[in-house]
C-alpha atoms as a PDB file:
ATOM      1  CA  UNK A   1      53.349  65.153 146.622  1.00  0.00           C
ATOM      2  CA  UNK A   2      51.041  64.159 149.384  1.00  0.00           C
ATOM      3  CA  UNK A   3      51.838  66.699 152.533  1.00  0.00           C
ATOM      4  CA  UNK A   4      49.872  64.668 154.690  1.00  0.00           C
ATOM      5  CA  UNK A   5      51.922  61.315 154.159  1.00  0.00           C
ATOM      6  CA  UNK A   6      53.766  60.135 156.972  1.00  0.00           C
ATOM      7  CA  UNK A   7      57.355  59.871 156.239  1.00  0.00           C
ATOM      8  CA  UNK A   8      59.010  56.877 158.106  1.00  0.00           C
ATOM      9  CA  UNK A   9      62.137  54.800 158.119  1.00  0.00           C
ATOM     10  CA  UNK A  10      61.706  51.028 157.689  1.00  0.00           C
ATOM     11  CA  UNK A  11      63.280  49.375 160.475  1.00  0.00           C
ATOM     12  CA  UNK A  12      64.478  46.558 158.321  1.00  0.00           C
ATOM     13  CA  UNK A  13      66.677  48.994 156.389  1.00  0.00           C
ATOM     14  CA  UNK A  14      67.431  50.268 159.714  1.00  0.00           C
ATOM     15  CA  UNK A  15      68.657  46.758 160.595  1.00  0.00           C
ATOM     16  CA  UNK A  16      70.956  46.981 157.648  1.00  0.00           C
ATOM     17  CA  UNK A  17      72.767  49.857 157.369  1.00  0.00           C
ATOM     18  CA  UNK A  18      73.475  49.415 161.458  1.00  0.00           C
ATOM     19  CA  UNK A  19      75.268  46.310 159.950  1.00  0.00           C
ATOM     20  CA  UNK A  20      76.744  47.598 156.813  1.00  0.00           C
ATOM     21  CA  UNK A  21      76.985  51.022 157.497  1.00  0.00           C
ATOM     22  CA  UNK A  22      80.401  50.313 159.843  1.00  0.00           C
ATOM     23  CA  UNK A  23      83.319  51.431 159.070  1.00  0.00           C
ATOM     24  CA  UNK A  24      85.003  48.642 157.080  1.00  0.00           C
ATOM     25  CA  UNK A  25      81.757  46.172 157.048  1.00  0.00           C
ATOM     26  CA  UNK A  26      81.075  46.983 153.552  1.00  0.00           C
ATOM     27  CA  UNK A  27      84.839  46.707 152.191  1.00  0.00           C
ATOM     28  CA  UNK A  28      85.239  43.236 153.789  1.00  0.00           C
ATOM     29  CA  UNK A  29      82.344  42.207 152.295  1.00  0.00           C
ATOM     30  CA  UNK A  30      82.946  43.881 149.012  1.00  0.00           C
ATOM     31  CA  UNK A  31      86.428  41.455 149.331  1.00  0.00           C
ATOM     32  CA  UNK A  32      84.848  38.285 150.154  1.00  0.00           C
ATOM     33  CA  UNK A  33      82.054  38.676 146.824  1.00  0.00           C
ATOM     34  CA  UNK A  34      84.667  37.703 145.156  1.00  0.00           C
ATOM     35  CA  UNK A  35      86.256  34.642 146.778  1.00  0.00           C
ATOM     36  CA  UNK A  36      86.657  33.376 149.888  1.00  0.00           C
ATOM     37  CA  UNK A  37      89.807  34.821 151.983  1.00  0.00           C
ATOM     38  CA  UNK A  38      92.217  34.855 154.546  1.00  0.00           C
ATOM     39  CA  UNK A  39      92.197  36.914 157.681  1.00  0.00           C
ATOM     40  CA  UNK A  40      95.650  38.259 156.530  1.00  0.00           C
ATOM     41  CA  UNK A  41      94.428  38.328 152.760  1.00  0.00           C
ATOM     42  CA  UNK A  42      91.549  40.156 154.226  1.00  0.00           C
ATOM     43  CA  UNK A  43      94.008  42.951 156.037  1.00  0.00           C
ATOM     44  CA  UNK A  44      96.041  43.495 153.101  1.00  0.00           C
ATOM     45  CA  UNK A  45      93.112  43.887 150.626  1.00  0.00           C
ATOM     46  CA  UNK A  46      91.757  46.696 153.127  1.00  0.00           C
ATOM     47  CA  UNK A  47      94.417  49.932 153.462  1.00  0.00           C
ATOM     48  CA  UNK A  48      94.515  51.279 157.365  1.00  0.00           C
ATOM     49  CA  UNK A  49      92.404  48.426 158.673  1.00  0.00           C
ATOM     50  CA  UNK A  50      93.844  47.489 161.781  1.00  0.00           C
ATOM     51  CA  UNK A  51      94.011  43.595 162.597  1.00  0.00           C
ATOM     52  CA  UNK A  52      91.941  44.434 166.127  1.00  0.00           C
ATOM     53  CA  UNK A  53      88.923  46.319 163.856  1.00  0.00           C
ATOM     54  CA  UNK A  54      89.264  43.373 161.487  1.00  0.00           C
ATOM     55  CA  UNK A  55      88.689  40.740 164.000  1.00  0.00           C
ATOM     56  CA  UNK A  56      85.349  42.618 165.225  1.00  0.00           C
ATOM     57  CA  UNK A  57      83.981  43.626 161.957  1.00  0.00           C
ATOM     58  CA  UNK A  58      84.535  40.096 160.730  1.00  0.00           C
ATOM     59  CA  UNK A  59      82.970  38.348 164.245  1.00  0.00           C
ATOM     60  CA  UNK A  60      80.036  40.791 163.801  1.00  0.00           C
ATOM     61  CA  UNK A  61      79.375  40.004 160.460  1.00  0.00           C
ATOM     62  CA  UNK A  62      79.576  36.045 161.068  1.00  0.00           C
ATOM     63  CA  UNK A  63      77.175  36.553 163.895  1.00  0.00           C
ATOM     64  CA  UNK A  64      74.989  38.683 161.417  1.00  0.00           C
ATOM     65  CA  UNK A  65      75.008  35.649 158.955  1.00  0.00           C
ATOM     66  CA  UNK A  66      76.428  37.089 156.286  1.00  0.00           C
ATOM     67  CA  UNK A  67      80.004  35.774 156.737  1.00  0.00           C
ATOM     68  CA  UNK A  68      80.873  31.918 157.911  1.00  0.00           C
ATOM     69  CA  UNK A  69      84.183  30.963 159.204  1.00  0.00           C
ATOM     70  CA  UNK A  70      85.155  27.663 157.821  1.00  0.00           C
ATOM     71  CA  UNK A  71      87.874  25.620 159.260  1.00  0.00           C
ATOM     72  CA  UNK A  72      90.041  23.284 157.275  1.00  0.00           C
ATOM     73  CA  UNK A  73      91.622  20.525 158.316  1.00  0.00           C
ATOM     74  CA  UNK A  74      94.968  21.766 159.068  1.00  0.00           C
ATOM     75  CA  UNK A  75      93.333  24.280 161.801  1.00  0.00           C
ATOM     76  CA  UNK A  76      93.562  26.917 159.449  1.00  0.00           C
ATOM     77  CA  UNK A  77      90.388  28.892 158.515  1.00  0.00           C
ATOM     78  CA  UNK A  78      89.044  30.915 155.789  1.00  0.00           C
ATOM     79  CA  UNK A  79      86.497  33.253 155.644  1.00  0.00           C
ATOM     80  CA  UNK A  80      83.601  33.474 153.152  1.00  0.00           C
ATOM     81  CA  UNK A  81      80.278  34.572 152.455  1.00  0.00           C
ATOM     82  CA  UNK A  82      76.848  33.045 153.178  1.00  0.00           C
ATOM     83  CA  UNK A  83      74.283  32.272 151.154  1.00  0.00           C
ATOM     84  CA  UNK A  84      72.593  35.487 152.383  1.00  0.00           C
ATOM     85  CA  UNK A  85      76.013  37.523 152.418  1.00  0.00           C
ATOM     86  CA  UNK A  86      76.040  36.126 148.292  1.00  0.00           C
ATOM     87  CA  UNK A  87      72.438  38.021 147.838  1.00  0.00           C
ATOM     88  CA  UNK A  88      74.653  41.313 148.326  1.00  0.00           C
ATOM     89  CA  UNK A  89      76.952  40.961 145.555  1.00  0.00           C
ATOM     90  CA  UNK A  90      74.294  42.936 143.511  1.00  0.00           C
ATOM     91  CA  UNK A  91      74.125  45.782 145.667  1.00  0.00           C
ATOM     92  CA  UNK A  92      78.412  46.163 146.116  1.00  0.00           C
ATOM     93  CA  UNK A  93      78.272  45.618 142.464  1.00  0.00           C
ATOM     94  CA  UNK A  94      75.773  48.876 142.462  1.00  0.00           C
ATOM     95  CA  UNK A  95      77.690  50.974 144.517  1.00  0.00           C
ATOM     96  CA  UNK A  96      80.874  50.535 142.974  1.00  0.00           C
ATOM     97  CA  UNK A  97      79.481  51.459 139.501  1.00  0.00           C
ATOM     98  CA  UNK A  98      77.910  54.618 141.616  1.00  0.00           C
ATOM     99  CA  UNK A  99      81.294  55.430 143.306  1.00  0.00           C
ATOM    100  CA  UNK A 100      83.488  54.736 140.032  1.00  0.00           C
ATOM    101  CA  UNK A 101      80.393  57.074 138.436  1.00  0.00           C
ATOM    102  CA  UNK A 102      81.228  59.586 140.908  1.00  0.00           C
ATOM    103  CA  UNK A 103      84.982  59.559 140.459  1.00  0.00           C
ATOM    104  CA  UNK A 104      84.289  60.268 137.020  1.00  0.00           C
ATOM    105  CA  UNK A 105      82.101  63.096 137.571  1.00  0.00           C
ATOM    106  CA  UNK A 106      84.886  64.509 140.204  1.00  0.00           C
ATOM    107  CA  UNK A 107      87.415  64.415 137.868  1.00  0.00           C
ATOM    108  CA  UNK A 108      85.956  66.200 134.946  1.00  0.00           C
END
């Protein structure tokens, strides 16, 4: 290993886990990969998410571009993900391998 290399964080990454790294971001996006949803289909997929964190997760996440908010015409709406929200299927689909990985490990 080099000891003169300068170690640094990439700000892009930076960008991203300031976006994905809130509480709830990930599971609401990890419930939209795999259709879109409800806001109330959204609250009951997600134990001890409160309707009032909902609402901001989801708002920051539509202004992020990940999420879209599509209204029908009945004035209902739906939430689902963007074309660049759909490019992070791969990763959720990572980490939940990793975490059921972990559970594994855990329990043995």
């Amino acid at each position: 290993m080099d000891d003169e290399a300068t170690l640094e964080v990439c700000p892009r990454l930076t960008l991203a886990f300031d976006i994905l790294g809130k509480r709830w971001s990930a599971l609401i996006l990890d419930v939209l990969s795999h259709r879109p949803a409800r806001f109330s289909e959204i609250k009951n997929a997600v134990p001890r998410l409160s309707e009032r964190v909902l609402s901001a997760r989801l708002t920051e996440l539509v202004d992020a571009g990940l999420v879209d908010r599509i209204q029908d015409g009945s004035g209902a709406h739906h939430y689902e993900l963007t074309t660049t929200g759909e490019r992070l299927r791969p990763a959720l689909d990572a980490i939940r391998t990793w975490a059921n990985d972990l559970h594994t490990a855990r329990a043995s």
